[in-house]
Protein backbone atom coordinates (compact mmCIF):
# COMPACT_ATOMS: atom_id res chain seq x y z
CA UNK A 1 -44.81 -56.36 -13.21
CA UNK A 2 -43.02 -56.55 -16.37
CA UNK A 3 -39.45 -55.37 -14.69
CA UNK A 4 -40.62 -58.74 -12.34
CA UNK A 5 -40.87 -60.63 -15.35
CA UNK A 6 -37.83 -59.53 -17.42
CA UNK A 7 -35.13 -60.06 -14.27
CA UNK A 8 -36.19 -63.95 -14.90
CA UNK A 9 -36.05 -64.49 -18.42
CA UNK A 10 -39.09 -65.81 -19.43
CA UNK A 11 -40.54 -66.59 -22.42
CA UNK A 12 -43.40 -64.63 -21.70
CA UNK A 13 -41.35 -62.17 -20.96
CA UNK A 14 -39.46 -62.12 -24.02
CA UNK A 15 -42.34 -62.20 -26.68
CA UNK A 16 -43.54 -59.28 -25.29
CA UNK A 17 -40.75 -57.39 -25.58
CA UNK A 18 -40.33 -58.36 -28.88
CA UNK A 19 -43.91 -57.26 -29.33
CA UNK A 20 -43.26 -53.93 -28.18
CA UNK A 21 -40.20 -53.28 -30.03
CA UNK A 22 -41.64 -54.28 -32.93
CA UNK A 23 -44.57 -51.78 -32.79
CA UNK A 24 -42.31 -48.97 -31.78
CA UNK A 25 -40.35 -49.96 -34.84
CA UNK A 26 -43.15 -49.88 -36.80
CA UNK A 27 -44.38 -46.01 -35.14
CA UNK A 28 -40.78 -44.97 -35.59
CA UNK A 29 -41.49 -45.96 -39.25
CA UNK A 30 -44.28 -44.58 -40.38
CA UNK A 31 -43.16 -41.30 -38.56
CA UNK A 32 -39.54 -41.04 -40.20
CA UNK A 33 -40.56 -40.18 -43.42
CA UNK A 34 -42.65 -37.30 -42.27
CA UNK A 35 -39.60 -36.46 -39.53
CA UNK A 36 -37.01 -36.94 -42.09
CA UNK A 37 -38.74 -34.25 -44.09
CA UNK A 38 -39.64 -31.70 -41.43
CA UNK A 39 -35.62 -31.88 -40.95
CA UNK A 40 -34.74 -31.26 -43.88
CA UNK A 41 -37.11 -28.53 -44.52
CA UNK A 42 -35.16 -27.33 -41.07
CA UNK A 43 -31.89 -28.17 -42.46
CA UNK A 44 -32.55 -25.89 -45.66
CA UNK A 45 -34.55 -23.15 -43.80
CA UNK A 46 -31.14 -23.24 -41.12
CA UNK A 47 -28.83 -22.71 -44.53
CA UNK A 48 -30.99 -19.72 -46.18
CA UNK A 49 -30.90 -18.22 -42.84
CA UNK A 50 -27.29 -18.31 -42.75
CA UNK A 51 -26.94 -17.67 -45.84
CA UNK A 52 -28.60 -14.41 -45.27
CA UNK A 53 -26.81 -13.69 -42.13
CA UNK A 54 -23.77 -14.05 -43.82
CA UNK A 55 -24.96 -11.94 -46.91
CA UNK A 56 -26.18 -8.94 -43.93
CA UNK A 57 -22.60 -9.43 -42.57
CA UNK A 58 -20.83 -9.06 -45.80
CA UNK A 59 -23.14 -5.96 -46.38
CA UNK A 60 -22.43 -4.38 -42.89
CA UNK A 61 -18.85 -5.15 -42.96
CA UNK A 62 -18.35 -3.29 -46.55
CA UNK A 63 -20.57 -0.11 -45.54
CA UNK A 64 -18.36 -0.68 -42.43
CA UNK A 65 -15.57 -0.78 -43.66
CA UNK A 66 -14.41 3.11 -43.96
CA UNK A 67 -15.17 3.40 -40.48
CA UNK A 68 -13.72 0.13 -39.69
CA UNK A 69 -10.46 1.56 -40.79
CA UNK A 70 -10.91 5.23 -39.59
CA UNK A 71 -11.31 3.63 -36.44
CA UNK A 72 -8.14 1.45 -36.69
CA UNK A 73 -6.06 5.10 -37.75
CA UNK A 74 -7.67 6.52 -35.08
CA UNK A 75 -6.63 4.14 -32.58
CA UNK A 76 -2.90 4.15 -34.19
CA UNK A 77 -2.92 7.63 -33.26
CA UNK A 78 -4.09 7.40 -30.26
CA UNK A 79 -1.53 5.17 -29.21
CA UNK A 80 1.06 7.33 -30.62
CA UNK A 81 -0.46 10.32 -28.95
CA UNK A 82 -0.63 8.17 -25.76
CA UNK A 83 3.18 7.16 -25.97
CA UNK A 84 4.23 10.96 -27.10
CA UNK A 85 2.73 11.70 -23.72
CA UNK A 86 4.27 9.61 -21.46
CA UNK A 87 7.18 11.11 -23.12
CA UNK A 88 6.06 14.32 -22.36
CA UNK A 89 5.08 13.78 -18.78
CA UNK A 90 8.40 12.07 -18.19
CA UNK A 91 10.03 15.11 -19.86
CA UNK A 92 7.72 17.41 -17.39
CA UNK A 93 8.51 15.45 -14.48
CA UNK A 94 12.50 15.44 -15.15
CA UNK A 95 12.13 19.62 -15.97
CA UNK A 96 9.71 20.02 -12.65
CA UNK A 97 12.68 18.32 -10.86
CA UNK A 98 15.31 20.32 -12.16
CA UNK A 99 13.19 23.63 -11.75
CA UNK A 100 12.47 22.77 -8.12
CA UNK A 101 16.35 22.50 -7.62
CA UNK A 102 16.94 25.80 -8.83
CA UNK A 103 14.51 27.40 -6.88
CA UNK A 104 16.08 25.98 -3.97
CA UNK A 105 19.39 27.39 -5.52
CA UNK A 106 18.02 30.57 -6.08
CA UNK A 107 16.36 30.71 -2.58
CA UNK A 108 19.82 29.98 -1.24
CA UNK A 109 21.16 32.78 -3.53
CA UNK A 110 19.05 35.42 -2.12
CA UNK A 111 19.18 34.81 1.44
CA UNK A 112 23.00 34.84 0.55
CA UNK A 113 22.51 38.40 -0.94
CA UNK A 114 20.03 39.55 1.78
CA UNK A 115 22.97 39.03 4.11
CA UNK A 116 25.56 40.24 2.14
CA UNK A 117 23.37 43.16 1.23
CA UNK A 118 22.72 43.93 5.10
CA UNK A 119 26.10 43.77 5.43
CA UNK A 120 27.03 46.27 2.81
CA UNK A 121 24.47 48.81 4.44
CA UNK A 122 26.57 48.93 7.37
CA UNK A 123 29.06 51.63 7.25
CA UNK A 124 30.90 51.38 10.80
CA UNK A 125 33.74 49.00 9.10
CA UNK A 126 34.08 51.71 5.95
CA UNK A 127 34.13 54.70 8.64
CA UNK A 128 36.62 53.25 10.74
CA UNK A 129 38.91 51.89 6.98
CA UNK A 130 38.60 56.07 6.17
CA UNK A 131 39.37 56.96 10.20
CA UNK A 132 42.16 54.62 9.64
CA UNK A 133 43.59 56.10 6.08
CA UNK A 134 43.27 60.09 7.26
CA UNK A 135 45.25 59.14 10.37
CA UNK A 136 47.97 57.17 8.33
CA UNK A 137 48.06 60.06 5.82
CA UNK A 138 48.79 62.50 9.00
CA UNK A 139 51.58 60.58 10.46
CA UNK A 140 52.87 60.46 7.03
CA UNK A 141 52.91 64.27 6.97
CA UNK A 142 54.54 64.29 9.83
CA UNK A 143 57.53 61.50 9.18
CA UNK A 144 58.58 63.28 5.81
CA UNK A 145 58.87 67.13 8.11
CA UNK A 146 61.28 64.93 10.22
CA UNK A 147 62.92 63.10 7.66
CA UNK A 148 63.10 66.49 5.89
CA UNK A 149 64.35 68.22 9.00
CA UNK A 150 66.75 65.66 9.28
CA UNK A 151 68.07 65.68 6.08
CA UNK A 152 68.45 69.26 6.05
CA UNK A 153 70.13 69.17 9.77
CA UNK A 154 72.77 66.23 8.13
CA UNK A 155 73.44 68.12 5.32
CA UNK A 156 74.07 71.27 6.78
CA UNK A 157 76.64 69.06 9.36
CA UNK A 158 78.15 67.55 6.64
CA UNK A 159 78.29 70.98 4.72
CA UNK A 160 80.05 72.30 7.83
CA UNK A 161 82.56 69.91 8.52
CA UNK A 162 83.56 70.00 4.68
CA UNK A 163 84.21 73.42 4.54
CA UNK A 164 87.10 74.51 7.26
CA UNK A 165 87.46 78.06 8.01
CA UNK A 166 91.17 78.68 6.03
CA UNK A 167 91.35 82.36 6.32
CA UNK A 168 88.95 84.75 8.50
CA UNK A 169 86.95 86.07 5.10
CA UNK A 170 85.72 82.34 5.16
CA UNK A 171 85.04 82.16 8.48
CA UNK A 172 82.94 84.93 8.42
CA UNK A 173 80.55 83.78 5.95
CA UNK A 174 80.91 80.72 7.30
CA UNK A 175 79.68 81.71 10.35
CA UNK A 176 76.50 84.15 8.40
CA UNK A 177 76.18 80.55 6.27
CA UNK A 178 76.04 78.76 9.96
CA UNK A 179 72.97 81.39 11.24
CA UNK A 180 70.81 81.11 8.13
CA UNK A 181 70.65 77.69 8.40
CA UNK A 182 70.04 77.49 11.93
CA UNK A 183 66.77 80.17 11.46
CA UNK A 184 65.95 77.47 8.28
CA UNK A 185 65.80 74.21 10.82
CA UNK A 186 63.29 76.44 13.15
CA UNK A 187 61.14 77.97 10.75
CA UNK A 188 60.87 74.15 9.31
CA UNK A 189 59.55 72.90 13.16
């Protein structure tokens, strides 16, 4: 009924608004004094309760404090530990690398031996190289008795057609000269 009366002003309506405001004034009042002082008994109970916090805070962060900074070390180092491994491992991984390509080398290596090896056991090639040499070394033989013969059959020719019977006395050992030679070219073949 009021909201009826206060959308037309009236001046009903009006007085007893004013009415009303005027008593809450009044409650408001008589009950800020006793407010104003329950706040501020708030408002100082808030500050010593800070205040202690803050003393508690000041008292945990000095007995703290050592392990504050042990813990800040500790976490400097294990950074640096954490960095002087990633170094490692990249060091690791780089060597792993490398040591996998030499085993592949040295894989290659030994099958390259193996075969080389197998080949090495097989003496057909080395009988047939000493096969080869002892028959070289025969027909060698052989070539220097002719060339010997030879040079022994020139010689004696040459010997003969040098030395012309002049008288018969020459003739004669000519001719004994002519026979020994002859037996030395057969005993020779």
């Amino acid at each position: 009924m009021n909201l009826l009366c206060c959308a037309a002003v009236t001046p009903r309506c009006s007085a007893g608004a004013l009415v009303n405001t005027k008593s809450h004034q009044a409650k408001l009042q008589a009950l800020a004094p006793e407010t104003a002082a329950t706040l501020e008994r708030l408002a100082e109970d808030l500050a010593r309760t800070l205040q202690a916090i803050q003393n508690a805070e000041q008292k945990v962060n000095t007995q703290c404090a050592d392990a504050v900074a042990r813990y800040a070390e500790r976490k400097d180092e294990l950074r640096a530990r954490m960095e002087e491994y990633n170094k490692n491992a990249d060091t690791i991984n780089a060597l792993t690398s490398d040591l996998q390509s030499v085993s592949e080398d040295l894989a290659k290596v030994k099958a390259q031996m193996d075969t080389r090896g197998a080949s090495m056991t097989d003496t057909k090639p080395l009988l047939k190289v000493k096969t080869a040499l002892t028959q070289l070394r025969t027909e060698t033989k052989q070539l220097e008795i002719r060339i010997g013969v030879l040079t022994s059959t020139l010689t004696s020719k040459k010997l003969k057609e040098a030395s012309i019977p002049r008288n018969s006395e020459v003739s004669k050992r000519g001719a004994d000269c002519e026979a020994f030679l002859d037996d030395d070219d057969m005993e020779q073949l």
